[in-house]
C-alpha atoms as a PDB file:
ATOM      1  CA  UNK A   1     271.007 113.089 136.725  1.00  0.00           C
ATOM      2  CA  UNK A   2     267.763 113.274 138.063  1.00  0.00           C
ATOM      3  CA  UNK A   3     266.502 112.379 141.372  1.00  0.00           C
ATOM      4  CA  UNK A   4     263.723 110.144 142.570  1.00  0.00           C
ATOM      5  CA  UNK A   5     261.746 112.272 144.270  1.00  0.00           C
ATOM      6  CA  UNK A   6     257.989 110.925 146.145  1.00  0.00           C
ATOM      7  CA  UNK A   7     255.416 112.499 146.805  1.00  0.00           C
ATOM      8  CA  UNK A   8     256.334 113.874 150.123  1.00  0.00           C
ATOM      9  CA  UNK A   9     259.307 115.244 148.562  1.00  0.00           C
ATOM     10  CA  UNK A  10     257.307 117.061 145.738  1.00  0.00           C
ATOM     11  CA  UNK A  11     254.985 118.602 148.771  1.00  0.00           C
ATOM     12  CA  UNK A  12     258.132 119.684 150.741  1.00  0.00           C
ATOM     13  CA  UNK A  13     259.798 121.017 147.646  1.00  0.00           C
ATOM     14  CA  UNK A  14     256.230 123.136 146.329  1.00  0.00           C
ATOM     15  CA  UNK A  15     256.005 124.536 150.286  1.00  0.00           C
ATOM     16  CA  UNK A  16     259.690 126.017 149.887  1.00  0.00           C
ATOM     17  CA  UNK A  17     259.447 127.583 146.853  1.00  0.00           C
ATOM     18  CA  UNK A  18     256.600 129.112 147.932  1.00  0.00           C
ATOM     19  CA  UNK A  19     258.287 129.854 151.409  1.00  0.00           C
ATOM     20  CA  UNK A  20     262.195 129.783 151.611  1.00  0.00           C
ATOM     21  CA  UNK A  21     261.819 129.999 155.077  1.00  0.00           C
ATOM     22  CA  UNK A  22     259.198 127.550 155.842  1.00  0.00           C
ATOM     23  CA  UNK A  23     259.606 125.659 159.253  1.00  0.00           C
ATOM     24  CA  UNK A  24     260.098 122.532 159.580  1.00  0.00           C
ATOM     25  CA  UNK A  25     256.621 121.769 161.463  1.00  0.00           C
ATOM     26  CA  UNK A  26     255.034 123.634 158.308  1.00  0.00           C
ATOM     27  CA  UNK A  27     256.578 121.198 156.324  1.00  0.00           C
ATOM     28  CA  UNK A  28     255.880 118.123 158.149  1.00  0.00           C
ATOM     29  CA  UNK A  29     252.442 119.275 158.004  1.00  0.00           C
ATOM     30  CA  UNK A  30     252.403 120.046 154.224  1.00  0.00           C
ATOM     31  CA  UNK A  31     254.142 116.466 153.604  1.00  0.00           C
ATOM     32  CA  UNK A  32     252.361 114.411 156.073  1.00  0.00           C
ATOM     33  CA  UNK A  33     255.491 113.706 158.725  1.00  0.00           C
ATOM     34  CA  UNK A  34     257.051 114.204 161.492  1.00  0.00           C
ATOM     35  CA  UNK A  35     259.403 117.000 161.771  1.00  0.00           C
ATOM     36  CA  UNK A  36     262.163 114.999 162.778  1.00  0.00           C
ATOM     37  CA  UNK A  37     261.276 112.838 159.294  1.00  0.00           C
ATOM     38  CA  UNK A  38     260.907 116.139 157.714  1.00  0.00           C
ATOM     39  CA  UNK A  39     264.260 117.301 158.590  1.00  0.00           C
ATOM     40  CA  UNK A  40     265.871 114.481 157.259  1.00  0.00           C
ATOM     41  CA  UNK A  41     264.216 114.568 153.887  1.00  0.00           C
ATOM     42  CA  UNK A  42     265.385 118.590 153.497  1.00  0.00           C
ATOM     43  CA  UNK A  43     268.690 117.502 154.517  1.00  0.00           C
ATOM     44  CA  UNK A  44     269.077 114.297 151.682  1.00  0.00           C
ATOM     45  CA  UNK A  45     267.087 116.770 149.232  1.00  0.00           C
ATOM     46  CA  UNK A  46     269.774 120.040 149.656  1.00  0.00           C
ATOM     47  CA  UNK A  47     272.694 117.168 149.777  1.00  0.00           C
ATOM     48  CA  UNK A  48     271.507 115.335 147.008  1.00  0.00           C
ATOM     49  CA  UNK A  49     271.623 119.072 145.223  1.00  0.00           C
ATOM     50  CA  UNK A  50     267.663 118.870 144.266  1.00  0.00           C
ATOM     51  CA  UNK A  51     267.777 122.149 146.744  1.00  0.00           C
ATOM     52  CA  UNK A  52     270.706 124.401 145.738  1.00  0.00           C
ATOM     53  CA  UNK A  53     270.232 126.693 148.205  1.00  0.00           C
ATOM     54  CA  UNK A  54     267.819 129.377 149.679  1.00  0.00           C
ATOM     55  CA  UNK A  55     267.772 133.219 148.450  1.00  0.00           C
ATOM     56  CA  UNK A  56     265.878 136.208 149.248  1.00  0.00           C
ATOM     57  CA  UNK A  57     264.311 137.915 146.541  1.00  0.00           C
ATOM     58  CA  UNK A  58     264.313 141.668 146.222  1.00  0.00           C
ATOM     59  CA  UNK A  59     262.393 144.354 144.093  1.00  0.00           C
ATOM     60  CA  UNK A  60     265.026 145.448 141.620  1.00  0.00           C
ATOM     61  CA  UNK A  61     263.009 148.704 141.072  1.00  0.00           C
ATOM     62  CA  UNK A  62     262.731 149.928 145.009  1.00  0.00           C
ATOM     63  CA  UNK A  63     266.240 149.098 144.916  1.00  0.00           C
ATOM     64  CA  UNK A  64     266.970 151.740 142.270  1.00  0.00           C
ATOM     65  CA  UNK A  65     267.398 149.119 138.969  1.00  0.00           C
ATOM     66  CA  UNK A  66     264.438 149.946 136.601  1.00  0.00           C
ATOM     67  CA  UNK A  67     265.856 148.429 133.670  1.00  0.00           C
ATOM     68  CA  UNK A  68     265.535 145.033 132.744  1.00  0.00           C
ATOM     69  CA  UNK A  69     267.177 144.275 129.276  1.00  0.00           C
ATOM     70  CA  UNK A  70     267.443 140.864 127.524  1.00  0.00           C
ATOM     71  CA  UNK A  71     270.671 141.266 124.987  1.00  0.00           C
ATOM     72  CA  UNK A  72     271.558 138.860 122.257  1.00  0.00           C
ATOM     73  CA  UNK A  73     274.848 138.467 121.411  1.00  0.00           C
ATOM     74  CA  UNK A  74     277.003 136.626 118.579  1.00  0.00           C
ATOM     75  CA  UNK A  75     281.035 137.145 118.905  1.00  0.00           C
ATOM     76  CA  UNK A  76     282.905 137.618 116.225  1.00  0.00           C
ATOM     77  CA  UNK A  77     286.182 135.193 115.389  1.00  0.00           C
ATOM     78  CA  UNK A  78     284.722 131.652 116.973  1.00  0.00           C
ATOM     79  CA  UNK A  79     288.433 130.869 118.553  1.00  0.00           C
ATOM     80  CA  UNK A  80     287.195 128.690 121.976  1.00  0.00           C
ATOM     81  CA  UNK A  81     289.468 130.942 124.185  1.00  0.00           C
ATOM     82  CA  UNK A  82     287.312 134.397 123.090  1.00  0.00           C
ATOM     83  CA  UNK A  83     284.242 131.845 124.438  1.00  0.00           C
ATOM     84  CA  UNK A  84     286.654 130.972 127.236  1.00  0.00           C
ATOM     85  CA  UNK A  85     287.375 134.731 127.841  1.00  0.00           C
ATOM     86  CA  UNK A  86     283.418 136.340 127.292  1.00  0.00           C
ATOM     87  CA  UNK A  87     282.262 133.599 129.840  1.00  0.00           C
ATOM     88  CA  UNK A  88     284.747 134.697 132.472  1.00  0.00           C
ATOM     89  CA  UNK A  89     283.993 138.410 132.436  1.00  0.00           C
ATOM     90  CA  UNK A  90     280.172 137.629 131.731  1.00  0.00           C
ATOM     91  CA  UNK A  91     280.578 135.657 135.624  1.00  0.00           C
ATOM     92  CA  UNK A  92     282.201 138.742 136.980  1.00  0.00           C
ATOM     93  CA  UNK A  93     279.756 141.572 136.049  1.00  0.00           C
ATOM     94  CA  UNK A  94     277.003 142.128 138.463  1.00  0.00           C
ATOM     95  CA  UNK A  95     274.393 143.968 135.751  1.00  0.00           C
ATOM     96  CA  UNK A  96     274.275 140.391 134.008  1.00  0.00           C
ATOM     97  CA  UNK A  97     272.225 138.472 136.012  1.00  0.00           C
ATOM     98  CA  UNK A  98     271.347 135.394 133.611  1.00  0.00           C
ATOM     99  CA  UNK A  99     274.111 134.660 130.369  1.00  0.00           C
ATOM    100  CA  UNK A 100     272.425 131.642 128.486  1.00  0.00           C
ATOM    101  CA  UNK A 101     274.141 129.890 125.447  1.00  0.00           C
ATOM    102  CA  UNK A 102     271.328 129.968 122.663  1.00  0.00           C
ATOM    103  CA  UNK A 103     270.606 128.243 119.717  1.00  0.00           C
ATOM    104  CA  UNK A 104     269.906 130.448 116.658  1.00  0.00           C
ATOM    105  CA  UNK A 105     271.599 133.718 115.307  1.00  0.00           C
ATOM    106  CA  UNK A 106     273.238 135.095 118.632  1.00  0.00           C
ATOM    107  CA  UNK A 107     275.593 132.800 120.598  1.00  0.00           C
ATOM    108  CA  UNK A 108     274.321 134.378 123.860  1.00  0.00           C
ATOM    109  CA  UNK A 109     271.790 135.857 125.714  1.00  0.00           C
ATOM    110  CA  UNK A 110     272.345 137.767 128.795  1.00  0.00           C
ATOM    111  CA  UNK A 111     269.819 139.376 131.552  1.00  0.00           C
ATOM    112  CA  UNK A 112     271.196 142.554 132.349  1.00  0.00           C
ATOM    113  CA  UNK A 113     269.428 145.192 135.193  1.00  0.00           C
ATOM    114  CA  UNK A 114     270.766 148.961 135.016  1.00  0.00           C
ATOM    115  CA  UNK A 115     269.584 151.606 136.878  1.00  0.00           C
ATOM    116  CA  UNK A 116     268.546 153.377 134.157  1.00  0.00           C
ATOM    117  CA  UNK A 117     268.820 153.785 130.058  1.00  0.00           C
ATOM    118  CA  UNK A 118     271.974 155.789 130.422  1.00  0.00           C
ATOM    119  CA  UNK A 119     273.618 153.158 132.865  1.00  0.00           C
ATOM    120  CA  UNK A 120     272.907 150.544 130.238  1.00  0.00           C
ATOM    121  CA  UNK A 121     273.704 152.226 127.111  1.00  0.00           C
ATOM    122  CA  UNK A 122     276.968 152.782 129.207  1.00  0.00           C
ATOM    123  CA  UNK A 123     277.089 149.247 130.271  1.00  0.00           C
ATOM    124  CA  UNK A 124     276.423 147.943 126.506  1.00  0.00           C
ATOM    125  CA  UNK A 125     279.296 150.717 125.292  1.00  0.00           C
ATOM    126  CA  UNK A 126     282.204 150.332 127.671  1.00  0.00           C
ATOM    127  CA  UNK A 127     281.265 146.607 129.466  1.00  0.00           C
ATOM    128  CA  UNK A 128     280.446 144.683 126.897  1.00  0.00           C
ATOM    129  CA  UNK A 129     281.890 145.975 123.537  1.00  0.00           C
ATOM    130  CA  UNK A 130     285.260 147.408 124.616  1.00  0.00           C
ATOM    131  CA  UNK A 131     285.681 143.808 126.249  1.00  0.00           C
ATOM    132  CA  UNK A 132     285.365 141.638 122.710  1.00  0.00           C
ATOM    133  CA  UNK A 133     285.113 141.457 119.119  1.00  0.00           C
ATOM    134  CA  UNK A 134     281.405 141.468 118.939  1.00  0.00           C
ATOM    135  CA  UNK A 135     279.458 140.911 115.251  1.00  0.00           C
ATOM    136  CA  UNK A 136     276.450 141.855 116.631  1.00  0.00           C
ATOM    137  CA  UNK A 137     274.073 142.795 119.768  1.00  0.00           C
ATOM    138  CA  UNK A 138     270.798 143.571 120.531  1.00  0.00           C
ATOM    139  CA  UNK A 139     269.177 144.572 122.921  1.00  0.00           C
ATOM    140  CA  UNK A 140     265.365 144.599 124.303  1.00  0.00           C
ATOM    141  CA  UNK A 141     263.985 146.310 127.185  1.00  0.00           C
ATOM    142  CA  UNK A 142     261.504 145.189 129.178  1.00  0.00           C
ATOM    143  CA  UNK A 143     258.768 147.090 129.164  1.00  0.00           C
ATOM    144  CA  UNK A 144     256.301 145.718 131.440  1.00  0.00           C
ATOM    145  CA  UNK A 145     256.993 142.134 133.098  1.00  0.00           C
ATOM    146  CA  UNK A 146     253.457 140.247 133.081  1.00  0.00           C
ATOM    147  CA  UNK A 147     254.990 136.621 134.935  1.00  0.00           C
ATOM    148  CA  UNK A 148     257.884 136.511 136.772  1.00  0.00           C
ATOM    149  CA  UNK A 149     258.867 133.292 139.289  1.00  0.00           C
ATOM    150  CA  UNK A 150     261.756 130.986 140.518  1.00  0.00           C
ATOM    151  CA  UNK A 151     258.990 127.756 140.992  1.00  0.00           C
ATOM    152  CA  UNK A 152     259.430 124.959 138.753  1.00  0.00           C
ATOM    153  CA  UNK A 153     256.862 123.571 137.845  1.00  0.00           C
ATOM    154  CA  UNK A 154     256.665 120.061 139.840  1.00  0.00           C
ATOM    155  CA  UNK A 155     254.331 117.422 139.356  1.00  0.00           C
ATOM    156  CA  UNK A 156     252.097 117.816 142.239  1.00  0.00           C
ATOM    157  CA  UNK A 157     250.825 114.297 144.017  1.00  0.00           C
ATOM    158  CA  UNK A 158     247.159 113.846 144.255  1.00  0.00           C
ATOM    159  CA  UNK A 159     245.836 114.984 147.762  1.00  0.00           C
ATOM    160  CA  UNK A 160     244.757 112.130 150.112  1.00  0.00           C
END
């Protein structure tokens, strides 16, 4: 369901995804308020569940992951508790970081980091197909990312 959202709530919402941690007297600034009117409009935006919640990002490579892979998958057998089952493990692996139901020839696509080709060859051998009757997978590395962001695009008010 979506959300009514004004243009002081588009402002506040562009500010934070630019700046998680944006005060509240930044924001009152960026959305022409008060703070205290400010506040309140975070507080009805995160309960209304427009804001989810607020993350820190980190570099996957200083942190010792430099492999990004995207990896298309199509189970074999179609019974809904194999689905049931591959969506459960998917949740509990921390290499996956996206698993996306796709239209097309794979049923899946997943996000997967690794630290390295060997950690996600092993990942791909012993994670993945050991766990299910897979038909088929493949995989693409990333070998350069040219955009990457968590902003949605919002339609931005017109500045008084």
């Amino acid at each position: 369901m979506q959300t009514s959202l004004d243009p002081a709530d588009l402002r506040i919402l562009a500010c934070l995804q630019q700046d998680g941690r944006a005060s509240h007297a930044r924001l009152s600034e960026v959305a022409h308020l008060s703070a205290p009117q400010c506040f309140r409009r975070v507080r009805r935006l995160e309960e209304g569940g427009v804001i989810e919640g607020y993350r820190t990002l980190l570099s996957r490579e200083r942190i010792g992951l430099g492999v990004l892979a995207f990896v298309s998958v199509t189970l074999g057998g179609g019974r809904a508790q194999d689905i049931v089952q591959f969506r459960r493990v998917v949740a509990e692996i921390p290499q996956i970081l996206e698993c996306h139901v796709v239209t097309g020839e794979a049923d899946f696509l997943l996000k997967v980091v690794a630290a390295d080709l060997q950690a996600f060859s092993t990942f791909l051998l012993e994670r993945l197909a050991q766990n299910f009757d897979l038909v088929t997978t493949r995989s693409e590395v990333s070998l350069e990312q040219i955009k990457g962001t968590t902003a949605l695009p919002l339609p931005l008010p017109k500045v008084d």
